[in-house]
C-alpha atoms as a PDB file:
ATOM      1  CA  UNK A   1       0.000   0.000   0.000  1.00  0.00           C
ATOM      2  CA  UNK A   2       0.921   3.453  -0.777  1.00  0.00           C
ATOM      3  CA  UNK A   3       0.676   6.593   1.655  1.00  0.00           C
ATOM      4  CA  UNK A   4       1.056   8.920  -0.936  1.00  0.00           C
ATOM      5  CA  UNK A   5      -1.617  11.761  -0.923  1.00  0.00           C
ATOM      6  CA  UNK A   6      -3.480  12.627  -3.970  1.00  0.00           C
ATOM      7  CA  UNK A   7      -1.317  15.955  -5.684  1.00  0.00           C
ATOM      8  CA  UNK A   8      -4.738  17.781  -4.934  1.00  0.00           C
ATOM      9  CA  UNK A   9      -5.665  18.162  -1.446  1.00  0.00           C
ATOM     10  CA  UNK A  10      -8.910  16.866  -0.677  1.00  0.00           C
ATOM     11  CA  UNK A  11     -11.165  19.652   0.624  1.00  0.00           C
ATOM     12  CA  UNK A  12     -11.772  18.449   3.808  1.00  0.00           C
ATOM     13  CA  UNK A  13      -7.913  18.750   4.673  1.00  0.00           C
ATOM     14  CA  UNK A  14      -6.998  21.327   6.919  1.00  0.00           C
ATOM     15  CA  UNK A  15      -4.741  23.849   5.809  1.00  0.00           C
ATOM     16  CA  UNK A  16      -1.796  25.207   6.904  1.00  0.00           C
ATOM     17  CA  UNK A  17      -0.383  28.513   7.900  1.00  0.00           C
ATOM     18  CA  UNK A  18       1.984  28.061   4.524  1.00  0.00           C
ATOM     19  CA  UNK A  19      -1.516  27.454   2.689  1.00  0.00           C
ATOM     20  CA  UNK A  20      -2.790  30.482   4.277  1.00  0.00           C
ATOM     21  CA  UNK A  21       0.056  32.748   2.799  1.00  0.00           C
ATOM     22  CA  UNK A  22       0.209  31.419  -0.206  1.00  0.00           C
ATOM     23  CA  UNK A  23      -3.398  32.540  -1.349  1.00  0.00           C
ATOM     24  CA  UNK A  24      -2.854  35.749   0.689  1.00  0.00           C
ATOM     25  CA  UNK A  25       0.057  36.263  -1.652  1.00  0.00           C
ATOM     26  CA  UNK A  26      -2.095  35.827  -4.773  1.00  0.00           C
ATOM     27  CA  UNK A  27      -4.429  37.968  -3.442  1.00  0.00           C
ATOM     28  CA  UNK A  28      -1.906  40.862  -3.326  1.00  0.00           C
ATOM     29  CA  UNK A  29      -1.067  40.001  -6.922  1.00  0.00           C
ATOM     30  CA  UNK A  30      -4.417  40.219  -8.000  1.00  0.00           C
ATOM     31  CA  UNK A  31      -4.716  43.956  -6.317  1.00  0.00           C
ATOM     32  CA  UNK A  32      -1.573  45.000  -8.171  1.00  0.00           C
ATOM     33  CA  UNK A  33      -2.557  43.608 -11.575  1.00  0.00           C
ATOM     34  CA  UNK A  34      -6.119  45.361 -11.218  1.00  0.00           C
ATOM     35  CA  UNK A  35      -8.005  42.582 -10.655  1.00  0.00           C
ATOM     36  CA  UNK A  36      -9.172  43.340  -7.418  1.00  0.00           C
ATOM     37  CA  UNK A  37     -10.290  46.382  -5.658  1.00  0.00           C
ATOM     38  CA  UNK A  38      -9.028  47.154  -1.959  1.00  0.00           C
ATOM     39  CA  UNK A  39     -12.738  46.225  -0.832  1.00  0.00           C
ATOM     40  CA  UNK A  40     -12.778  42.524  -2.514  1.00  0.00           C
ATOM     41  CA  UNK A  41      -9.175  42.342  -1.189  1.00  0.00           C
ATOM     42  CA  UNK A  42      -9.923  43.189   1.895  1.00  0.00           C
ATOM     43  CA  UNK A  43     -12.990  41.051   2.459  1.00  0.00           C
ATOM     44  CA  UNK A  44     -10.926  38.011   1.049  1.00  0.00           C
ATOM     45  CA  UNK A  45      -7.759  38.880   3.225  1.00  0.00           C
ATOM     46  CA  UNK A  46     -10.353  38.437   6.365  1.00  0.00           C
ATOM     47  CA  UNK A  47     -11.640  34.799   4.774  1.00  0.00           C
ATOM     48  CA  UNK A  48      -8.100  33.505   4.174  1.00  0.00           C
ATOM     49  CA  UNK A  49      -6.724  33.973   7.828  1.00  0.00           C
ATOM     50  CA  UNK A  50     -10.172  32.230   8.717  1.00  0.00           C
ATOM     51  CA  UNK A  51     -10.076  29.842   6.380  1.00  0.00           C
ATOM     52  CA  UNK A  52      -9.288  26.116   8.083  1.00  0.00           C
ATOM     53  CA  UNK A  53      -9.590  23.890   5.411  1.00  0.00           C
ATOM     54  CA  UNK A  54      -8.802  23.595   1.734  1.00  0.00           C
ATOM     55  CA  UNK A  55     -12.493  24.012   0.961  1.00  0.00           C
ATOM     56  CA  UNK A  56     -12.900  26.970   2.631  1.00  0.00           C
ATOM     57  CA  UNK A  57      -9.496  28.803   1.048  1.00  0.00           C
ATOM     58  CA  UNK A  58     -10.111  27.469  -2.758  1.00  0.00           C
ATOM     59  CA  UNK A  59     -12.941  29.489  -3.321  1.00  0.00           C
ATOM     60  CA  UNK A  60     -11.235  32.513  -3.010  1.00  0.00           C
ATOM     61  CA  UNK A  61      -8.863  32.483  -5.551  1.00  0.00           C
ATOM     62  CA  UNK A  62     -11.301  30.255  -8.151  1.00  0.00           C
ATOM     63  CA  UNK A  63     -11.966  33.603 -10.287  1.00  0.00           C
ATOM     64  CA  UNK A  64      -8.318  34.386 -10.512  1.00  0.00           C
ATOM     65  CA  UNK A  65      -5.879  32.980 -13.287  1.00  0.00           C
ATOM     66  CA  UNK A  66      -2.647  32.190 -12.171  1.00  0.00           C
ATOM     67  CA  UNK A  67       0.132  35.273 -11.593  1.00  0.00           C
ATOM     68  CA  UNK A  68       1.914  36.049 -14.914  1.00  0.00           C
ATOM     69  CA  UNK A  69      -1.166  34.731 -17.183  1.00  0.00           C
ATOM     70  CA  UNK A  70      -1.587  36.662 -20.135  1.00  0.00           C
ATOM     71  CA  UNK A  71      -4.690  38.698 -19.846  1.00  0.00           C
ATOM     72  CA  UNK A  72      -7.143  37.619 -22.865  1.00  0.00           C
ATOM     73  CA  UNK A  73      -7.442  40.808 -24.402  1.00  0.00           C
ATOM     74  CA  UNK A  74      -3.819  40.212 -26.249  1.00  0.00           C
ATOM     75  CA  UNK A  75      -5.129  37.389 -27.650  1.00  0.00           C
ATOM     76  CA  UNK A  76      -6.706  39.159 -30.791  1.00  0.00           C
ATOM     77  CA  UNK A  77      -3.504  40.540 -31.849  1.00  0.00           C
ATOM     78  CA  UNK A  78      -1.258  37.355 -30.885  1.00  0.00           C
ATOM     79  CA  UNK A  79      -3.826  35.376 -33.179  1.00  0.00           C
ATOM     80  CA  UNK A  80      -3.326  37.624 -36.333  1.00  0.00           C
ATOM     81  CA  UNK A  81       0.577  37.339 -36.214  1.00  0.00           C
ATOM     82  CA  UNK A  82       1.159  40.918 -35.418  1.00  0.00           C
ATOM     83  CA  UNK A  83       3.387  40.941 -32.566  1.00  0.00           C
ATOM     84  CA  UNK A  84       5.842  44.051 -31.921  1.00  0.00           C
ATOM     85  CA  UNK A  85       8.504  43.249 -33.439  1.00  0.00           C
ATOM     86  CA  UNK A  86       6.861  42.250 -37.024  1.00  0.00           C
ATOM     87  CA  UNK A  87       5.174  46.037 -36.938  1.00  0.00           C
ATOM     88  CA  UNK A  88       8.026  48.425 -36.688  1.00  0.00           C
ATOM     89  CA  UNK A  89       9.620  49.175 -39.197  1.00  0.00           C
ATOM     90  CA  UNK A  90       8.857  50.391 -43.057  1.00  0.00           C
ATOM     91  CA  UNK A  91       7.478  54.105 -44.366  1.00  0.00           C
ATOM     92  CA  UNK A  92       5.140  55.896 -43.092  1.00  0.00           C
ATOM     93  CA  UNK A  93       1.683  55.818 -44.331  1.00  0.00           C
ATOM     94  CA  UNK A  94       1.268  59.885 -44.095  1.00  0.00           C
ATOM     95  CA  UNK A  95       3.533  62.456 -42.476  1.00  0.00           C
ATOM     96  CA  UNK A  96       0.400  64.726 -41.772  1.00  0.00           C
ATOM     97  CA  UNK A  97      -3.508  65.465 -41.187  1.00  0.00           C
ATOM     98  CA  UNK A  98      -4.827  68.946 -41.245  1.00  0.00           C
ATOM     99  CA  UNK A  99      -8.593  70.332 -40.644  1.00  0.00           C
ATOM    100  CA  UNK A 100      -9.889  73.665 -41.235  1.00  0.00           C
ATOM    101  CA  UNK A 101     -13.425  73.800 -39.970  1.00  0.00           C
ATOM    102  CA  UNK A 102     -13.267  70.114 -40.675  1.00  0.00           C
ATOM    103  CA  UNK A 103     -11.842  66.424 -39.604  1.00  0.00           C
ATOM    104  CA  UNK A 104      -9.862  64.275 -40.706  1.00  0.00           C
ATOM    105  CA  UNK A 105      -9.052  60.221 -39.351  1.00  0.00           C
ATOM    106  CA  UNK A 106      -6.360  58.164 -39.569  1.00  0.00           C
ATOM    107  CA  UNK A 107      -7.336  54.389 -38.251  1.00  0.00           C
ATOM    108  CA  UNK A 108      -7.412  51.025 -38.865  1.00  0.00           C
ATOM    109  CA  UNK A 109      -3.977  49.471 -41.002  1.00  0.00           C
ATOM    110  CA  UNK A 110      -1.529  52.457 -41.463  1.00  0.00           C
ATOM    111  CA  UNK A 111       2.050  52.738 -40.849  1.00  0.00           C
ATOM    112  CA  UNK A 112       2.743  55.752 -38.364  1.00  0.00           C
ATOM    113  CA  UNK A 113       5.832  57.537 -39.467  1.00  0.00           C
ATOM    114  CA  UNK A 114       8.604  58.691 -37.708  1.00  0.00           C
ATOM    115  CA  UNK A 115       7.181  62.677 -37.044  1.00  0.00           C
ATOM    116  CA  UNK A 116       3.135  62.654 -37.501  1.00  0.00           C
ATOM    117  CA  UNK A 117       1.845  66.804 -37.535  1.00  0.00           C
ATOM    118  CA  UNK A 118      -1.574  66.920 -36.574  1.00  0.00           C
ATOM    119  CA  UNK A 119      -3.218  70.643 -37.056  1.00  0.00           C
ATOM    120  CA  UNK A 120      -6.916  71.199 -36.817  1.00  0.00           C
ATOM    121  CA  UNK A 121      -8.521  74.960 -36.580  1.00  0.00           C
ATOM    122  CA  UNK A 122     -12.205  74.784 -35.784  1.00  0.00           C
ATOM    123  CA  UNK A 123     -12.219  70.944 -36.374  1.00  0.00           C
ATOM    124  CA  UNK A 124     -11.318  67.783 -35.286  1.00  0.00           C
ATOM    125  CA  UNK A 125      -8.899  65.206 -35.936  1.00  0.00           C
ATOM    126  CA  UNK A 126      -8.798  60.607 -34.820  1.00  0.00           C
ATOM    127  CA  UNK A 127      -5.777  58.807 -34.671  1.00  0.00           C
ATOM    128  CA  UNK A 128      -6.475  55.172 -33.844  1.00  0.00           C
ATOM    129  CA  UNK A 129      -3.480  53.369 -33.368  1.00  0.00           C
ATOM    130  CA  UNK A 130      -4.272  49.970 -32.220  1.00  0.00           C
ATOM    131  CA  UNK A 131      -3.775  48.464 -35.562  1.00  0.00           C
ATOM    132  CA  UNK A 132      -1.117  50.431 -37.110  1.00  0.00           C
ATOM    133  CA  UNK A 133       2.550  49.271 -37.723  1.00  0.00           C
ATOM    134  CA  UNK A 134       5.001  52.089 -36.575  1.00  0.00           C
ATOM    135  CA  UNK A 135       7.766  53.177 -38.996  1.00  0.00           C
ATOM    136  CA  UNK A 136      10.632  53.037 -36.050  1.00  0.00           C
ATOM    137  CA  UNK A 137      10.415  52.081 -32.547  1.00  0.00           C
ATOM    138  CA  UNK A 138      10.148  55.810 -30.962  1.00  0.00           C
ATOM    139  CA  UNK A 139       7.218  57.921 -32.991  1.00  0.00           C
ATOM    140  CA  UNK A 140       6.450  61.503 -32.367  1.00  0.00           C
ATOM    141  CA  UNK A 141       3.158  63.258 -32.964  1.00  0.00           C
ATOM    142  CA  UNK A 142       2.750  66.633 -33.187  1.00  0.00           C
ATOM    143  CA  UNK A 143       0.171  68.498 -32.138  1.00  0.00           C
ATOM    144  CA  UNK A 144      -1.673  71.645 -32.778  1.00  0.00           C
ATOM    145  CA  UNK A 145      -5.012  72.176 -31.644  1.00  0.00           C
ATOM    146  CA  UNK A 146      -7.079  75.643 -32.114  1.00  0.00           C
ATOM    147  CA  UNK A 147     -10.248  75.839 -30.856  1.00  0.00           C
ATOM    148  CA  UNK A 148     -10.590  71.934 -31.808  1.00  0.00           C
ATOM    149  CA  UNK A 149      -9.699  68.586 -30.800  1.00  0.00           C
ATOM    150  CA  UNK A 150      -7.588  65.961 -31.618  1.00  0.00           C
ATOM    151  CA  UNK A 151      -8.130  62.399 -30.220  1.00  0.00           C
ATOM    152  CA  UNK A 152      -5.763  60.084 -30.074  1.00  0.00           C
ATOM    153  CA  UNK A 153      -6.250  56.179 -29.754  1.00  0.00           C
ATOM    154  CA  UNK A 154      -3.562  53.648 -28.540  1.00  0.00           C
ATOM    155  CA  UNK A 155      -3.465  49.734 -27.665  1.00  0.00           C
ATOM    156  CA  UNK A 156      -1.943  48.344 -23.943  1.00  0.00           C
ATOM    157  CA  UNK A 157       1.318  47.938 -23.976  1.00  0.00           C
ATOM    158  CA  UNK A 158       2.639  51.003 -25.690  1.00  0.00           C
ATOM    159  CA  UNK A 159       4.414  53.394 -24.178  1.00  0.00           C
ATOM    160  CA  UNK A 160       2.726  57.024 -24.196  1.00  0.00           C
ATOM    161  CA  UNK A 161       4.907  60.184 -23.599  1.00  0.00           C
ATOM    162  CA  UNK A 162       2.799  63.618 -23.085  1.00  0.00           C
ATOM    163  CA  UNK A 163       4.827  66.577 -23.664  1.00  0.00           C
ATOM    164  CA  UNK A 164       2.655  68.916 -25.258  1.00  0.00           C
ATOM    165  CA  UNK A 165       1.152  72.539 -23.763  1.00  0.00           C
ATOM    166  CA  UNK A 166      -2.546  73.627 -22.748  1.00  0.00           C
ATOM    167  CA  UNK A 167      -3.093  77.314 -23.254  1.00  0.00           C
ATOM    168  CA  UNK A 168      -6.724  77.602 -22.058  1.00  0.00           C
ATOM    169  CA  UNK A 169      -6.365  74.390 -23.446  1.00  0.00           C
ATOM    170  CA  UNK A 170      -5.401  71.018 -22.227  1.00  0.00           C
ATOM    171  CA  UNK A 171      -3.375  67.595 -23.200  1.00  0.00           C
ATOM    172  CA  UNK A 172      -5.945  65.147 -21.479  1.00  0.00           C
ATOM    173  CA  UNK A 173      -4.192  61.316 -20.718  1.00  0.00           C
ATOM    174  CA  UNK A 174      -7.356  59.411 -19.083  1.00  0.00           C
ATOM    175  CA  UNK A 175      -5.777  55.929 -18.854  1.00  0.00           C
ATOM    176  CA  UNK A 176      -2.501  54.348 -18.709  1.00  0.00           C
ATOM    177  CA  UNK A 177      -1.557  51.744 -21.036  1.00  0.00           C
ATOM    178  CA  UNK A 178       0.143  49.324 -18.693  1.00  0.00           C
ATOM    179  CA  UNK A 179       3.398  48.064 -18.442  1.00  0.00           C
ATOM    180  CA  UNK A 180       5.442  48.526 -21.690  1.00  0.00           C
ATOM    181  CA  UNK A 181       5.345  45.494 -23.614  1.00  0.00           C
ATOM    182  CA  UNK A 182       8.346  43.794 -24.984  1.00  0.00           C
ATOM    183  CA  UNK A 183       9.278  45.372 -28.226  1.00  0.00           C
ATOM    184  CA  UNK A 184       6.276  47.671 -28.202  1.00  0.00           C
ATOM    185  CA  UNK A 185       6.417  51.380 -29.508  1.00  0.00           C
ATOM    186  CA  UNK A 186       6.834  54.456 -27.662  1.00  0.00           C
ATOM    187  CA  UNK A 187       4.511  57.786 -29.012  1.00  0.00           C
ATOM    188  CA  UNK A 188       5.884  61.198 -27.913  1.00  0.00           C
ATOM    189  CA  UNK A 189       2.660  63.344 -28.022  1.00  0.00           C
ATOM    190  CA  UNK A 190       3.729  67.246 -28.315  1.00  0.00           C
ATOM    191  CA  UNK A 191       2.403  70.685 -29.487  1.00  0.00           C
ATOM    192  CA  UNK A 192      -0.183  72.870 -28.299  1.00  0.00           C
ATOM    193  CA  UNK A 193      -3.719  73.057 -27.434  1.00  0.00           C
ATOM    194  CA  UNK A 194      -5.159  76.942 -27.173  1.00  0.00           C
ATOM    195  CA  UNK A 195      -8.845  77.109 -26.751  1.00  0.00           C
ATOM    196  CA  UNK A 196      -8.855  72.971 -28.054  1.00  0.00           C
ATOM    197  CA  UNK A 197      -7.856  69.730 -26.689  1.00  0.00           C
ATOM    198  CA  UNK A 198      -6.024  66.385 -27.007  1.00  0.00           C
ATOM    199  CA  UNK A 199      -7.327  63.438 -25.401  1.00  0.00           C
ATOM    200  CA  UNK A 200      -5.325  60.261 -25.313  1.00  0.00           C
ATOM    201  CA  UNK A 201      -7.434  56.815 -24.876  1.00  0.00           C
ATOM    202  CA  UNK A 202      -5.966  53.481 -24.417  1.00  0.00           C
ATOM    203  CA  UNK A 203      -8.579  50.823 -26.037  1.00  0.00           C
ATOM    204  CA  UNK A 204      -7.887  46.778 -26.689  1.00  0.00           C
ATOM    205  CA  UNK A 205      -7.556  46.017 -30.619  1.00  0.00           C
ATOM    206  CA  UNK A 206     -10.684  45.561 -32.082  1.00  0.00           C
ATOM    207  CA  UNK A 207     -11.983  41.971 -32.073  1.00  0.00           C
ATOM    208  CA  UNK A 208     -12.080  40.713 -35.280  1.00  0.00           C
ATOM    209  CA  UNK A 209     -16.297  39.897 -36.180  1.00  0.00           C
ATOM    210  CA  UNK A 210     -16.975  36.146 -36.021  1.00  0.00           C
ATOM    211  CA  UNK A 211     -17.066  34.192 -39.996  1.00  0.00           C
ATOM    212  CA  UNK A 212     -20.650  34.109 -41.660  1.00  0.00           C
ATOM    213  CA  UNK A 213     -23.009  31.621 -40.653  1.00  0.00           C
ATOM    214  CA  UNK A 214     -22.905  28.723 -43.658  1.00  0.00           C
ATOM    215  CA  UNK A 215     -26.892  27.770 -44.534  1.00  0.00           C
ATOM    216  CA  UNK A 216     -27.126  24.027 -44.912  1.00  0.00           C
ATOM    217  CA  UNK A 217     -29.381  22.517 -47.594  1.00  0.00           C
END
């Protein structure tokens, strides 16, 4: 006969302080990656150091995947091949966008180029970068908003540099893209914004729409 126990604990096993710290460990993972906010932390802090068994303590890490998972959301662009290093690199697609009481949009596959200018007067102006290809590793885009705006659009993982001036105006970063991700970009956003704006939004790429359904006869 063997002694051996089973690689999963059986629920009804009690756990041990080492058990106890382990999930508490997770659980400060999962606060740091944004999973959980210092309320659910908190209330699952107070259940681990009362937890006694293995049935009670599993429960509170169920929902969570395990530290250093990918997050889902790159899977879209991992599936269609275009991982950093494969998108820098090449010419740029267009140097500049200008509107005069107008817009103008830049989005979907384009290659960003080295130096972007950006100039809209009584207008408005979209740069979506989230599936672009970037012409070197460092980009800069320029720019100059009068009494307009100019939104600008970038995937997790790239690095975003502000640098530009509000006069009566204002350069407006909302979210943070996240840790830098290996080989990603960096975008230097300059210029000035007088009686306008620039808004910078960090947005997953877009999820590709499912094939068409196939009618069978």
């Amino acid at each position: 006969m063997s002694d051996e126990r089973p690689e999963k604990p059986l629920p009804e096993l009690r756990a041990s302080d080492a058990d106890r710290d382990r999930v508490v460990e997770r659980l400060r993972d999962a606060v740091a990656e944004g999973r959980l906010d210092m309320e659910e932390f908190e209330e699952r802090l107070e259940a681990a150091y009362k937890s006694r068994t293995y049935a009670e303590l599993e429960p509170l890490t169920r929902d969570l995947p395990a530290a250093g998972t990918p997050s889902p959301l790159a899977a879209p662009v991992a599936a269609s091949g275009a991982s950093w290093p494969a998108r820098i690199g090449g010419r740029g697609t267009s140097t500049t966008g200008v509107a005069v009481m107008s817009g103008f949009q830049r989005k979907g596959t384009w290659t960003v180029p080295a130096r972007f200018d950006a100039v809209v007067f009584w207008g408005g102006g979209e740069l979506d970068l989230r599936e672009a290809d970037f012409a070197e590793q460092e980009v800069v885009i320029n720019c100059i908003a009068i009494m307009g705006g100019i939104e600008i659009t970038v995937p997790p993982g790239v690095e975003v540099d502000v640098r530009g001036f509000g006069l009566m105006g204002a350069f407006d970063q909302r979210d943070t893209p996240g840790p830098r991700a290996p080989g990603a970009p960096r975008v230097v956003v300059t210029g000035l914004a007088f009686w306008g704006g620039v808004e910078i939004k960090v947005k997953p790429p877009k999820t590709p729409p499912p094939p068409p359904l196939q009618k069978h006869l």
